[in-house]
Structure formats: structure tokens, C-alpha cells
Protein backbone atom coordinates (compact mmCIF):
# COMPACT_ATOMS: atom_id res chain seq x y z
CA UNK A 1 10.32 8.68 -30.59
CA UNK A 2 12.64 10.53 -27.69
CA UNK A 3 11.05 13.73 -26.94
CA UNK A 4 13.69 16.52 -26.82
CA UNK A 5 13.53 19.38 -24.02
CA UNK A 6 11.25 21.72 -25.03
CA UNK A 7 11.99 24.92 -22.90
CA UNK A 8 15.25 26.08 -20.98
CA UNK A 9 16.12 26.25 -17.57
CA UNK A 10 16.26 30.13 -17.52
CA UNK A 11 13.01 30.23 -19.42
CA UNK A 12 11.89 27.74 -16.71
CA UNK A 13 12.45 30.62 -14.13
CA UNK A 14 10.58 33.41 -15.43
CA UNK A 15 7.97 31.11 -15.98
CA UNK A 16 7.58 30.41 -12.07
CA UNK A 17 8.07 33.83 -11.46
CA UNK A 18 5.44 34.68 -14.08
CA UNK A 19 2.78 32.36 -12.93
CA UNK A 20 3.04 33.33 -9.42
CA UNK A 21 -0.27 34.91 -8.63
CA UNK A 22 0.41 38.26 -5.60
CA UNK A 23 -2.31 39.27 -3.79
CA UNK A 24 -2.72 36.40 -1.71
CA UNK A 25 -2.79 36.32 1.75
CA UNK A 26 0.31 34.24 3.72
CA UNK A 27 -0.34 30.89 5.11
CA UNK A 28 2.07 29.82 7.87
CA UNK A 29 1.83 25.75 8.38
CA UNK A 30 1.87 25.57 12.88
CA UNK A 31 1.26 21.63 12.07
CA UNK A 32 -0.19 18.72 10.12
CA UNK A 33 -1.47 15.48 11.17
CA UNK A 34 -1.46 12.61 8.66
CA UNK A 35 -4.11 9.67 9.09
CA UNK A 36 -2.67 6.85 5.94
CA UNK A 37 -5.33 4.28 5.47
CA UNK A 38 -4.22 1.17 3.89
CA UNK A 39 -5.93 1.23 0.52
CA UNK A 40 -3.86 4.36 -0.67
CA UNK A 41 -4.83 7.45 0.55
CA UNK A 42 -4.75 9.52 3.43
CA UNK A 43 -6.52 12.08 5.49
CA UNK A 44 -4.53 15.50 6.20
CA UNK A 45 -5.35 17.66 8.38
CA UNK A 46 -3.23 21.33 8.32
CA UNK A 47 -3.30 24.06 10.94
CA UNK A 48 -2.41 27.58 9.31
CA UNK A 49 -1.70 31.13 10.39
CA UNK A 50 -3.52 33.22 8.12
CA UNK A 51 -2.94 37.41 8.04
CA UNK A 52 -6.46 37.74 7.73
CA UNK A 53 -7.61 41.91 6.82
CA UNK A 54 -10.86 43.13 7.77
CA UNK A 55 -13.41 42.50 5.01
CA UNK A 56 -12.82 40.14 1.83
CA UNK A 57 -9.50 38.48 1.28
CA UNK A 58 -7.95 35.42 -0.87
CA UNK A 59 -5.62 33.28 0.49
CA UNK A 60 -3.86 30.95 -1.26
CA UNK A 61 -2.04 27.40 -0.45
CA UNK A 62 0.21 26.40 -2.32
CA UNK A 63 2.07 22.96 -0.97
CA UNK A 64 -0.93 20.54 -1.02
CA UNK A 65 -0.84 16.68 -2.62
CA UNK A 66 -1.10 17.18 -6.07
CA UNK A 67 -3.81 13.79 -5.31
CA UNK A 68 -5.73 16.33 -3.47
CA UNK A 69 -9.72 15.14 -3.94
CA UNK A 70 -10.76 19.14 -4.11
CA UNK A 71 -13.91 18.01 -3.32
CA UNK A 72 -13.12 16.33 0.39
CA UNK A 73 -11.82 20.07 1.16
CA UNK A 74 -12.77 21.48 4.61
CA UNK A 75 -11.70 25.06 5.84
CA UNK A 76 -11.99 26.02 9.88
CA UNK A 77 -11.16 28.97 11.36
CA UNK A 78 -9.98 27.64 14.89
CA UNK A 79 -9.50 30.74 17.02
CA UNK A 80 -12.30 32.66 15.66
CA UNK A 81 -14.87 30.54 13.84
CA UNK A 82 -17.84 33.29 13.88
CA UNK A 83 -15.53 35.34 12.53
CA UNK A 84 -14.66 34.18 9.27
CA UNK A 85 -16.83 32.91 6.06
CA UNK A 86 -15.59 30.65 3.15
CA UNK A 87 -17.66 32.81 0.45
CA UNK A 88 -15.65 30.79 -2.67
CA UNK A 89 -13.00 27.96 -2.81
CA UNK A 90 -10.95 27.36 -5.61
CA UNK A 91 -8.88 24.36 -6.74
CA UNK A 92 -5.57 25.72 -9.31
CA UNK A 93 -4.26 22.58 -11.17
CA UNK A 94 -3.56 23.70 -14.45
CA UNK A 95 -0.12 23.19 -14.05
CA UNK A 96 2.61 25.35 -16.53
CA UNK A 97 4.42 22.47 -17.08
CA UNK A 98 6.18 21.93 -21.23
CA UNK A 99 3.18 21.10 -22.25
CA UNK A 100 0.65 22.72 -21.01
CA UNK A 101 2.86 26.34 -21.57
CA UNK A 102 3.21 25.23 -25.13
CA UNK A 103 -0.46 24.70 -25.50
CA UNK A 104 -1.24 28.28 -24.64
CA UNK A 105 1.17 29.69 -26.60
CA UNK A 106 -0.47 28.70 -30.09
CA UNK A 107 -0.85 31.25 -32.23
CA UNK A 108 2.35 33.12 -31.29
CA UNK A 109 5.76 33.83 -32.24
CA UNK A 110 8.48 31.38 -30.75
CA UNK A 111 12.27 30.64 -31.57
CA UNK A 112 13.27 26.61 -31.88
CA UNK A 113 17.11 26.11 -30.97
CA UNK A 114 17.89 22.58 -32.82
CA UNK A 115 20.61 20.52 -31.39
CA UNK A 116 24.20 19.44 -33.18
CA UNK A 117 24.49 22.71 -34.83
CA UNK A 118 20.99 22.74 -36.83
CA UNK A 119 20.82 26.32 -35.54
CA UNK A 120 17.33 28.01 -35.49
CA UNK A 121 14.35 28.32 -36.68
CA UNK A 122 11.41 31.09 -35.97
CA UNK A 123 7.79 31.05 -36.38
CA UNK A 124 4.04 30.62 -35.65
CA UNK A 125 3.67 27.69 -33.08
CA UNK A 126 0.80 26.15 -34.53
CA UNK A 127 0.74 22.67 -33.61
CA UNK A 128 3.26 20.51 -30.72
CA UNK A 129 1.13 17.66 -30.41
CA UNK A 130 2.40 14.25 -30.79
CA UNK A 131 6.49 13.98 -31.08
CA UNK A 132 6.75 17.31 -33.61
CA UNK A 133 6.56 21.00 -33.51
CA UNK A 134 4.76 22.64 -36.71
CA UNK A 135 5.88 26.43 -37.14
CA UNK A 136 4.63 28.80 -39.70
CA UNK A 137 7.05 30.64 -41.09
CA UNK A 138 7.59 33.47 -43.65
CA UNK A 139 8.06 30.67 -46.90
CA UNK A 140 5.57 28.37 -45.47
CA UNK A 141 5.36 25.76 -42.92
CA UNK A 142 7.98 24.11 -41.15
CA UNK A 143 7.56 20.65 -38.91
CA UNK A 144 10.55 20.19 -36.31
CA UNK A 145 10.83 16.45 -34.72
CA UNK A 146 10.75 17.45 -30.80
CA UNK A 147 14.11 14.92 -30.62
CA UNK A 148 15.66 17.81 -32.47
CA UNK A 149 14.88 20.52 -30.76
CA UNK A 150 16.91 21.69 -27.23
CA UNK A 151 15.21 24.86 -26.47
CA UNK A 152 12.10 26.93 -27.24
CA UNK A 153 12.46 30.77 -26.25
CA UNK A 154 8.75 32.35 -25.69
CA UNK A 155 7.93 35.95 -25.81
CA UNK A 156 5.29 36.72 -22.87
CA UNK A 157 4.16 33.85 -21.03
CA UNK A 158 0.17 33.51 -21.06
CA UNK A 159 -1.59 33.75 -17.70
CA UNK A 160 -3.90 31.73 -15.85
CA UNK A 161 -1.14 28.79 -15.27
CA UNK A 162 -0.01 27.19 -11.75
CA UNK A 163 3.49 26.99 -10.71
CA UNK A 164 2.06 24.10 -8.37
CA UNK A 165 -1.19 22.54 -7.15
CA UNK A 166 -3.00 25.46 -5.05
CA UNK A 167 -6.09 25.87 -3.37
CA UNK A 168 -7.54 29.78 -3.47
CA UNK A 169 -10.40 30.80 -0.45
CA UNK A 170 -11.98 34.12 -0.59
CA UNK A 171 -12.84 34.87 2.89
CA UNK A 172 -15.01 37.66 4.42
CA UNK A 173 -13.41 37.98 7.93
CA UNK A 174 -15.11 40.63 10.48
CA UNK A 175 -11.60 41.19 12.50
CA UNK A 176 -7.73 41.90 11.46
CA UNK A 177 -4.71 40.21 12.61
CA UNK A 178 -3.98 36.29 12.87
CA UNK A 179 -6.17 33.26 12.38
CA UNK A 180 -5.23 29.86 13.19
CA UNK A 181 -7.16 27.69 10.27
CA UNK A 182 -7.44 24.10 10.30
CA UNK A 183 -7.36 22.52 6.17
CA UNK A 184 -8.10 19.28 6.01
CA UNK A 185 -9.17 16.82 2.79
CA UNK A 186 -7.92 13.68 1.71
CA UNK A 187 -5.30 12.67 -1.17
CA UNK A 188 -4.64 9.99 -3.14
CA UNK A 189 -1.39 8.01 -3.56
CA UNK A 190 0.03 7.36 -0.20
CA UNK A 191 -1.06 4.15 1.44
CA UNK A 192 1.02 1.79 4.24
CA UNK A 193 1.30 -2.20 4.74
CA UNK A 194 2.75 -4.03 7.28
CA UNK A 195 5.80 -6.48 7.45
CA UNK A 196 7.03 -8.85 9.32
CA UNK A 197 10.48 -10.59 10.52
CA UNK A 198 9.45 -14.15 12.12
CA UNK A 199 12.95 -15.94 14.03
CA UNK A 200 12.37 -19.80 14.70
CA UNK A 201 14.16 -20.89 17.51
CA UNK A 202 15.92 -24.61 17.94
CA UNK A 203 13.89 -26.67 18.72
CA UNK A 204 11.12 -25.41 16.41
CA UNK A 205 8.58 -24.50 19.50
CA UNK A 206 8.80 -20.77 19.86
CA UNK A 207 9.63 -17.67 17.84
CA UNK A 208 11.18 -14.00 17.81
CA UNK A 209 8.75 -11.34 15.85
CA UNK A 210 9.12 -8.24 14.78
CA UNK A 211 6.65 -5.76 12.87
CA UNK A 212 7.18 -3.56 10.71
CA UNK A 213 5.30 -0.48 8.95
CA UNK A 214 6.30 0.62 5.47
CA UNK A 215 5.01 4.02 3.66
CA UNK A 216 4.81 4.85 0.73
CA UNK A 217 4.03 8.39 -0.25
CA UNK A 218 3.20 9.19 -4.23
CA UNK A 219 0.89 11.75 -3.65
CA UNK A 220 2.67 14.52 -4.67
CA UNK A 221 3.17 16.52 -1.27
CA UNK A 222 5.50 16.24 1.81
CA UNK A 223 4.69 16.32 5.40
CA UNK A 224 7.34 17.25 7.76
CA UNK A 225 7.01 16.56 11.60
CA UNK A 226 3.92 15.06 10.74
CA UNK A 227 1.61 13.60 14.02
CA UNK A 228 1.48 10.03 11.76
CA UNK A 229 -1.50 7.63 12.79
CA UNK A 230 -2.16 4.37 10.35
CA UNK A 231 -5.87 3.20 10.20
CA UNK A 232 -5.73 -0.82 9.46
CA UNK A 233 -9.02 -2.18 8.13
CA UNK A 234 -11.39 -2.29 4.94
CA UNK A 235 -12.90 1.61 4.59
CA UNK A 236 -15.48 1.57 1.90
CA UNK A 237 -15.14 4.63 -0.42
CA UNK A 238 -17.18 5.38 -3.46
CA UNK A 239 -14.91 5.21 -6.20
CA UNK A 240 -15.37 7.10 -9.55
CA UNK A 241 -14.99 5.72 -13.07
CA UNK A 242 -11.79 7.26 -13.77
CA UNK A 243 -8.92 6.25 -11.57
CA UNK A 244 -5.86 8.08 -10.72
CA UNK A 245 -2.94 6.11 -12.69
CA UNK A 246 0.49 5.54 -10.57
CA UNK A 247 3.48 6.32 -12.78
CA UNK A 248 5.71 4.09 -12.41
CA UNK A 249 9.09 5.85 -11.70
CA UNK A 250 12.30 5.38 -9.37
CA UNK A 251 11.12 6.89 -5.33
CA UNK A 252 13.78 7.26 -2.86
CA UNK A 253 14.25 4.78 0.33
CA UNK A 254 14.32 6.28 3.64
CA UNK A 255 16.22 4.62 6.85
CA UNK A 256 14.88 2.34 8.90
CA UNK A 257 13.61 4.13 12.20
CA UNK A 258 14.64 1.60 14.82
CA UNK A 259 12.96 3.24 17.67
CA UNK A 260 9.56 4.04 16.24
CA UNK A 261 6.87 2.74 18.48
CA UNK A 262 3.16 2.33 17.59
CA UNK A 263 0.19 3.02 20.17
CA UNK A 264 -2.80 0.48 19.09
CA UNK A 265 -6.25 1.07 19.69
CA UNK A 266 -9.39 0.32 18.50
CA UNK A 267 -11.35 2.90 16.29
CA UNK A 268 -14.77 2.49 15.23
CA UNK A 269 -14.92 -0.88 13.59
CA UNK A 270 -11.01 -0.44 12.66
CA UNK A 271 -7.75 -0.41 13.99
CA UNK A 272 -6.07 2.89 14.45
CA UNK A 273 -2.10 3.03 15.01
CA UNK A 274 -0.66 6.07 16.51
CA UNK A 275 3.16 6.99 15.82
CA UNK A 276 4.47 8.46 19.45
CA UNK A 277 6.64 10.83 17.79
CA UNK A 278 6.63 13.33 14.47
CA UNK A 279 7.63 11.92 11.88
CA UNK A 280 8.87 13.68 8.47
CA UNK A 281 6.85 11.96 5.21
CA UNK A 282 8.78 12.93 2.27
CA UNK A 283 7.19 13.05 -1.37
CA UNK A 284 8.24 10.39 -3.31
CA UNK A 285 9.43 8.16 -0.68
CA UNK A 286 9.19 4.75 1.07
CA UNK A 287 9.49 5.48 4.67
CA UNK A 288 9.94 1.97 7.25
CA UNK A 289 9.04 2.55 10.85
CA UNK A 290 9.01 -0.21 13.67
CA UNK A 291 5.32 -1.45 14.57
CA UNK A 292 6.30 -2.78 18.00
CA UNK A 293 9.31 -4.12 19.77
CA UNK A 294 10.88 -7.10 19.45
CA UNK A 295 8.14 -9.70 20.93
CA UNK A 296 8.86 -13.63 21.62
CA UNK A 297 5.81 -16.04 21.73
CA UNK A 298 5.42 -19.79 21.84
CA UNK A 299 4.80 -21.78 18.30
CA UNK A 300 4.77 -24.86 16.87
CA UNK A 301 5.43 -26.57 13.89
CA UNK A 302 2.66 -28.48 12.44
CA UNK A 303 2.43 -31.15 9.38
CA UNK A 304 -0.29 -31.32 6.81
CA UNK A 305 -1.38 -33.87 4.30
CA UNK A 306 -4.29 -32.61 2.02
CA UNK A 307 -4.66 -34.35 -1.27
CA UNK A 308 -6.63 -31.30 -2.93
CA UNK A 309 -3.65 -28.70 -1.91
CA UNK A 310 -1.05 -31.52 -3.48
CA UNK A 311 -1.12 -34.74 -4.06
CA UNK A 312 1.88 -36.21 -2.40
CA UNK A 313 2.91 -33.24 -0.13
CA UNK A 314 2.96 -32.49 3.11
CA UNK A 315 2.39 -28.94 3.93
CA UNK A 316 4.60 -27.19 6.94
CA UNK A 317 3.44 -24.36 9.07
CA UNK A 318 3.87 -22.27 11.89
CA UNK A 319 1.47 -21.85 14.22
CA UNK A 320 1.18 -19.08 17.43
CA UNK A 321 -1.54 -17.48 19.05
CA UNK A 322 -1.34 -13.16 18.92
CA UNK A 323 -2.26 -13.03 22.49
CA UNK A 324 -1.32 -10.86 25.96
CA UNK A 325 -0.12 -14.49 27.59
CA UNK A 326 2.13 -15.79 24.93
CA UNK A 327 4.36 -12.29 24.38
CA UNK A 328 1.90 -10.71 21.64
CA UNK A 329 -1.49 -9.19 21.79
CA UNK A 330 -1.72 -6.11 19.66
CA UNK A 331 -4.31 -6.28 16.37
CA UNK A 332 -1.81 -7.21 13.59
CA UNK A 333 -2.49 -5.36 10.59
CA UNK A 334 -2.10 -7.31 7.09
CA UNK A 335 1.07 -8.31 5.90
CA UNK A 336 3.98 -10.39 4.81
CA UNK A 337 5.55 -12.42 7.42
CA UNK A 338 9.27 -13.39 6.50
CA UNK A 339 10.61 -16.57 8.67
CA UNK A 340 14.04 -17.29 9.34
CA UNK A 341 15.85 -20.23 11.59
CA UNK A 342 19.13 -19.93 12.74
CA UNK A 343 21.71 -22.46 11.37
CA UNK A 344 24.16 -24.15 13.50
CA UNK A 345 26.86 -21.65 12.16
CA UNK A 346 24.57 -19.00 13.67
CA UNK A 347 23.36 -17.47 10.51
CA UNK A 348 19.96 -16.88 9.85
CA UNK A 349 18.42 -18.95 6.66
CA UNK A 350 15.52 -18.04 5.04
CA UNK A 351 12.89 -21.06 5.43
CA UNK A 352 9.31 -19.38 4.13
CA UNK A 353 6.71 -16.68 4.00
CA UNK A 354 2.99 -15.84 3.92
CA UNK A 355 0.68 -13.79 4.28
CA UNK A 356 -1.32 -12.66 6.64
CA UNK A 357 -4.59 -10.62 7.13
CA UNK A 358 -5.82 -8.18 9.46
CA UNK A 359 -5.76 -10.57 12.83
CA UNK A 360 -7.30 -9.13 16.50
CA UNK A 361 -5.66 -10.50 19.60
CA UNK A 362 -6.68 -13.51 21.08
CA UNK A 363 -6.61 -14.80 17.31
CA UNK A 364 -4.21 -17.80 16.42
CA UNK A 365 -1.86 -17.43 12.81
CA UNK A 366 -0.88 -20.22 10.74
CA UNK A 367 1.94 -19.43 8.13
CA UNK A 368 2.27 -21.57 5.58
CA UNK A 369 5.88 -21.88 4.64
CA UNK A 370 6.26 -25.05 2.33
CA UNK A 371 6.57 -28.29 1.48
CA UNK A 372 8.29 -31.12 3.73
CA UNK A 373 11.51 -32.68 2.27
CA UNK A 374 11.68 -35.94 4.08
CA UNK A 375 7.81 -36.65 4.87
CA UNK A 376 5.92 -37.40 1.93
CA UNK A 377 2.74 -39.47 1.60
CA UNK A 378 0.46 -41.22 -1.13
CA UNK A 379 -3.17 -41.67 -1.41
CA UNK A 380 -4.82 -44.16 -2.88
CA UNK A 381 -8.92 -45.74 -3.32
CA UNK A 382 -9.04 -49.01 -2.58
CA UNK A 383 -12.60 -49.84 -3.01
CA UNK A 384 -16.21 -49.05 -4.12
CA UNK A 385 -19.54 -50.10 -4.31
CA UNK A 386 -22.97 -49.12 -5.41
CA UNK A 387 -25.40 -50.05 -2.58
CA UNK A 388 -28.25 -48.63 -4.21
CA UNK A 389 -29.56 -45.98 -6.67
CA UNK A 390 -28.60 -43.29 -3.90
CA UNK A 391 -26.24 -44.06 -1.79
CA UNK A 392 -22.64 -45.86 -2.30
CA UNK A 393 -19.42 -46.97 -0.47
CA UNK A 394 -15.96 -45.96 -1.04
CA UNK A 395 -12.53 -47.29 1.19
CA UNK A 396 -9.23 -45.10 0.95
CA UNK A 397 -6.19 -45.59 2.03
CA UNK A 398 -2.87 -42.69 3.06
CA UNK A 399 -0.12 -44.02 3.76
CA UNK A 400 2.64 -41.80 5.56
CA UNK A 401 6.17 -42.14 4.83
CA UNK A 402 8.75 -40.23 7.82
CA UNK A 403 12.47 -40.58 7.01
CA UNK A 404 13.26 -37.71 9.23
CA UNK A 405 15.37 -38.81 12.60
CA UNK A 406 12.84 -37.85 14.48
CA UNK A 407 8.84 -38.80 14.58
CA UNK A 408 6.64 -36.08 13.49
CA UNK A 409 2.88 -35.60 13.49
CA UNK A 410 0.77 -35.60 10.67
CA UNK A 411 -2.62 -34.11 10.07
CA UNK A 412 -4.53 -35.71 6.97
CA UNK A 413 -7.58 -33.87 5.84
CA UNK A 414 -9.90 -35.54 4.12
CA UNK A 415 -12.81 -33.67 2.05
CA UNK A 416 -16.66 -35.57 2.06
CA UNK A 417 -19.49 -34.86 0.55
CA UNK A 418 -23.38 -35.52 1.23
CA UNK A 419 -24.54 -37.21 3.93
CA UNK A 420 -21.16 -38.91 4.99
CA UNK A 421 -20.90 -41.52 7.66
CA UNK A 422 -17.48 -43.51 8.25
CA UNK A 423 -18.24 -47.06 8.85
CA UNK A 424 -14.58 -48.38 9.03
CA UNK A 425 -11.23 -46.66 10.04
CA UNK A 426 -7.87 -47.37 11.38
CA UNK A 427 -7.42 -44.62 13.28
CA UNK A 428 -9.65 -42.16 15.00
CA UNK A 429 -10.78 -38.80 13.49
CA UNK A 430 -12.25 -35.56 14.07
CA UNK A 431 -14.90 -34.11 11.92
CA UNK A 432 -14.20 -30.19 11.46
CA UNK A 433 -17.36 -29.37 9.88
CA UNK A 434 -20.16 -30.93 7.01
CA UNK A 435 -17.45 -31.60 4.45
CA UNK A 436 -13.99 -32.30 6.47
CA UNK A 437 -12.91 -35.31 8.52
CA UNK A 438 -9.14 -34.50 10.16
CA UNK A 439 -7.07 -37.64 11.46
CA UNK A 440 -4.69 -36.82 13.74
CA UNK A 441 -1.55 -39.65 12.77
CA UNK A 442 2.06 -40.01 14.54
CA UNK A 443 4.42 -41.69 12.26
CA UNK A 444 7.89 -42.44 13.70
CA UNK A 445 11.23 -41.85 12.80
CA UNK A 446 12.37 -43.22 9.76
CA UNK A 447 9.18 -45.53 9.74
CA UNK A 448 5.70 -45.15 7.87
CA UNK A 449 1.73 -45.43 8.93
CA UNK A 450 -0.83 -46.02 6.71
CA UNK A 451 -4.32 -44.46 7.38
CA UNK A 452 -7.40 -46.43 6.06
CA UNK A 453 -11.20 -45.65 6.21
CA UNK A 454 -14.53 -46.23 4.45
CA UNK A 455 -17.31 -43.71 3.83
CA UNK A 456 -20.79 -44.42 3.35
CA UNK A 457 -22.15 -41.72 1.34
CA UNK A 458 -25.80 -40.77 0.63
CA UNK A 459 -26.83 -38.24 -2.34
């Protein structure tokens, strides 16, 4: 059932007002830094200006993620650290949101406002669980469908409620006056992947790529003129039993920052991506930055026959190597890589995409982008024999049909298993490792080759 709205937007108000909390000392942000690791969530690190007194003080913080992990919490004083203790820390998240206000006003007096004219109705809020209201009133008890109702006026708002996610230090500080503070702790809900934009070129031995960084922020806080670095790379964490659900609603798109340039270095056993400029890191928003400029490299196109990916397919990919010589050389973090080829009408046309993991230079990529139209081939066995109790004889046969214009090379992978020898074969062959023979096959235009071998195989 629809849930009506169950307080006002000038009750709203003196409820903020209400559950603001004076006393506290001010906390001027001077800057934060933002580390986003890619398995969603994010180390910030806050400088503030506290007005610190002589003796104890609270100060309270009020715009942190509402992912916060309390418990990752670090406080600094920077200017003076001998100067100032942490004696308590406090994490505020009960939040005065509908619910939560309505909770801790059972017991008391409130006024329902119905909608379409059903007028009002006082009484004893004793229950708003589930989709209905339950009043006491002077004749008895009254239960209100929360689809009916369009306000509920309160009398004095209870205490002990949050506008917002806060954190609350008491702090013994031995001088008066200023204190830069550095807060740091991490947060959930705000992770980054990469993207890519591959551009084929004519002739099918060379491409354009671009890289791209996209953010996604969920965790309840926003960073503005953040100092953004990305860490790329699998960061074990100790995860607890109860994990923090993502709701799924609408987030904004930001533009597309052009000129954003990533610095790339190695950090510990990770890659670490430093942003060259602030960046702003809105709540509830996808933010796409550029990972590096535009970068061409040498590739070719490569065609593979494997009867346990498909039976009659041939397989097409891409291949380049991410290194200094050929245009690339930066670690590429994990990502989709989009490929395109320019049509004779000069419009780009969409011809794959895969996936890629976390590659370090010097490391070659092969994107698989589908099928081949005009190459196809068929497999067939052709013979066997037992030769004795343990050891037998099998003969295959691949034949390779081309009906492109042009010839094309084929790669046929064959899978073998025990202790293989070939004994017969039409063409020559490399073996890749204990359980893969490769045969390396050119088939010409509009013609067809036909690869046959025999295995002797002993178990």
C-alpha cells in the first residue's frame, strides 16, 4: 500500500532546528583528499579548523558519508599534536527522519490531517508501524491507513535525534585559538571502474584508445575540490555479516571532463592513479573523468577456431601489446573496452566489446569481439582404435572454409589429454602446454583447407 506523507514541510523545519545540538565547537573544512578503491569504498581524509578553548570541549562534524565505518575513525591534531587529547568519540546516526520522529513520539498527543476533505482526527499515537497509524482517542481507538493521511502536527519534538550523520569528539586541549585537525576513516558506497573507447583503423592493423574513469558516489556525502586519487587492484578487507544494501534509486550524471589527466604509479602491490587537478565529487552522482589521452598503438586482428568455445565458429579478436614502444604503457585498470571501425561513409560502427582485467605494461590484450561471418569451419573424427588396454588412437579432421575476398589466418586449438603424442598431421603445430596443440593454418580467399592429425594417447 502507498504510504502517505506523514509530517509537513513546516513541521519538517522546526524539527531541524530542534534537533540541532549548540554547544559544539566550529569545524572549518581547509581540504579533503579522496582515495576510491575499486570494490566500493573510499578512504577520506579531512583537514579542519577547529576553535579549540582551553580545557575540555566537543566538537561536532556534521557533513560526513552517511557509509561512514565509525570504527575506521582517526582524529589528528596537525599543528599542535601534544596539545590536544581525543578523551571520547561519538558516532550520531539516529537520524529524525518520518519514522524514526514518529517512533519517539508514542505515547503522545498528535493531530492526523486526512486528505480529500476527511478532515482530522486527534489522539494517542500508539502504534505507526506497517502502512497504518493507530490513535487512541476519547471513544476508543482509531486506525488511519498512512495513504490517507497528508500531515501529522506534533507537540514538542523528543530529543536525542540527528538532523544528519555526525561525529561528536570531546577534546581536552592545553592551548586556545585554532587547530588544524586532520579526520580521516573510510565509507562505503563510492567505488570507480574503468572504460574504454577502442577505434580500428582500415586496414585492421592498428587502433585509437581512449580510457576512461567513471565514479560513482552513493555514500551519502559530497566532496568538493577534492585531491581525487583511484587505487586499482584487489584490497582484501574483512567483511562483516551484515552488508550495507544499495537502494536502488535515480543518481544524477555529471559531464564528461575532457581534460582530466591521470598520474600512474605504482603503490605497494597496487596501482595508484592520481587526478592532477581538484575535482568536485557530488553525492549521488556518476562523475566520468579522462584516464589518459588519446593513445594510438599497433594491433592485429586474429582468427580462432576452438571446438569447445563453439562448434563451427571462428572467434575474432583484437590483439595489442600495452607497452612504452607501441603508444601505450600505463597499468590499465579493469574494464570494458568498446570497439568501433570506421565505415566508408566515415561513421563509426560498433563491431564488439570485452572485458578486460587489471593489465601492467609490457602485458599484451586480446579482446574478444565475436564471431566471423564469412569463415566458418567443421570438425569432424575420422578414426579410432584400441591398441591396447591403455593406450588408443584417434584421427580428426578441421576443415576451414574462407569466402572472404581476402585470405585470412586461422588458429585451430585443439584440447589433448594424457600422455599425447601426434603421430600423423598435415600441417605443423605448436604445443602451448600439457593439454593444447595450436596449428597455425592460412586458408585463401574464397578457398578452404582442411587440417588433419592423429593422436596417440596413453591413460
Amino acid at each position: 500500500m502507498q504510504r502517505g506523507r506523514v509530517f509537513p514541510v513546516f513541521v519538517t523545519a522546526v524539527l531541524l532546528a530542534a534537533v540541532e545540538e549548540p554547544g559544539y565547537g566550529a569545524a572549518r573544512r581547509e581540504s579533503v583528499a579522496l582515495t576510491v578503491y575499486n570494490q566500493n569504498f573510499a578512504l577520506v581524509k579531512d583537514v579542519r579548523v577547529l576553535d579549540l578553548t582551553n580545557g575540555v570541549s566537543e566538537v561536532r562534524v556534521d557533513d560526513v558519508a552517511a557509509s561512514i565505518d565509525p570504527t575506521s575513525v582517526h582524529f589528528a591534531a596537525l599543528d599542535h599534536p601534544d596539545a590536544v587529547a581525543v578523551l571520547e568519540q561519538n558516532y550520531k546516526y539516529d537520524l529524525a527522519d518520518a519514522d524514526r520522529l514518529l517512533t519517539r513520539y508514542l505515547d503522545h498527543p498528535v493531530k492526523v490531517t486526512l486528505n480529500e476533505k476527511g478532515g482530522e482526527k486527534e489522539g494517542t499515537l500508539l502504534s505507526q508501524s506497517g502502512s497504518d497509524l493507530v490513535l487512541k482517542t476519547g471513544t476508543g481507538a482509531s486506525i488511519v491507513s498512512r495513504a490517507q493521511v497528508r500531515d501529522v502536527v506534533l507537540g514538542e519534538v523528543p530529543g536525542g535525534l540527528a538532523a544528519k550523520p555526525a561525529l561528536v569528539w570531546q577534546l581536552a586541549s592545553e592551548r586556545h585559538g585554532a587547530e588544524r585537525v586532520e579526520l580521516s576513516y573510510l565509507t562505503d558506497n563510492i567505488t570507480w571502474h574503468a572504460e574504454y573507447v577502442a577505434v580500428v583503423n582500415a586496414k585492421d592493423d592498428g587502433l585509437t584508445l581512449n580510457g576512461w574513469v567513471s565514479l560513482d558516489n552513493r555514500s551519502g556525502a559530497s566532496y568538493e575540490n577534492a585531491k581525487l586519487k583511484l587505487v586499482a587492484g584487489d584490497v582484501h578487507r574483512v567483511t562483516a555479516m551484515d552488508g550495507v544494501v544499495l537502494q536502488e534509486e535515480a543518481i544524477g550524471i555529471a559531464t564528461l571532463s575532457a581534460n582530466a589527466q591521470f598520474q600512474e604509479r605504482g603503490f605497494f602491490e597496487y596501482h595508484l592513479y592520481a587526478l592532477e587537478r581538484p575535482a568536485t565529487v557530488a553525492d549521488r552522482e556518476t562523475k566520468q573523468l579522462a584516464l589518459f589521452p588519446s593513445a594510438s598503438t599497433p594491433a592485429r586482428k586474429t582468427y580462432t577456431y576452438d571446438a569447445t568455445q563453439n562448434a563451427s565458429k571462428v572467434a575474432i579478436r583484437m590483439e595489442f601489446e600495452n607497452s612504452k614502444k607501441n603508444g601505450l604503457g600505463m597499468a590499465l585498470p579493469a574494464g570494458k573496452v568498446r570497439v568501433y571501425k570506421e565505415d566508408v561513409d566515415k561513421a563509426l560502427e560498433f563491431v564488439g566489446e570485452d572485458q578486460i582485467d587489471h593489465t601492467p605494461r609490457d602485458e599484451k590484450l586480446r579482446l574478444f569481439l565475436g564471431d566471423a561471418f564469412d569463415v566458418v569451419a567443421e570438425r569432424k573424427q575420422t578414426a579410432e582404435k584400441q591398441l591396447s588396454s591403455r593406450t588408443r588412437e584417434q584421427s580428426y579432421s578441421v576443415e576451414l572454409r574462407n569466402h572472404k575476398d581476402t585470405g585470412v589466418q586461422v588458429q585451430v586449438v585443439e584440447h589433448l589429454y594424457g600422455d599425447w603424442t601426434i603421430t600423423e598431421r598435415s600441417h605443423d603445430f605448436a604445443k602451448k602446454d600439457a593439454r593444447t596443440a595450436e596449428f597455425s593454418v592460412n586458408v585463401p580467399a574464397s578457398g578452404s583447407v582442411t587440417v588433419t592429425y592423429t593422436v596417440r594417447t596413453k591413460y
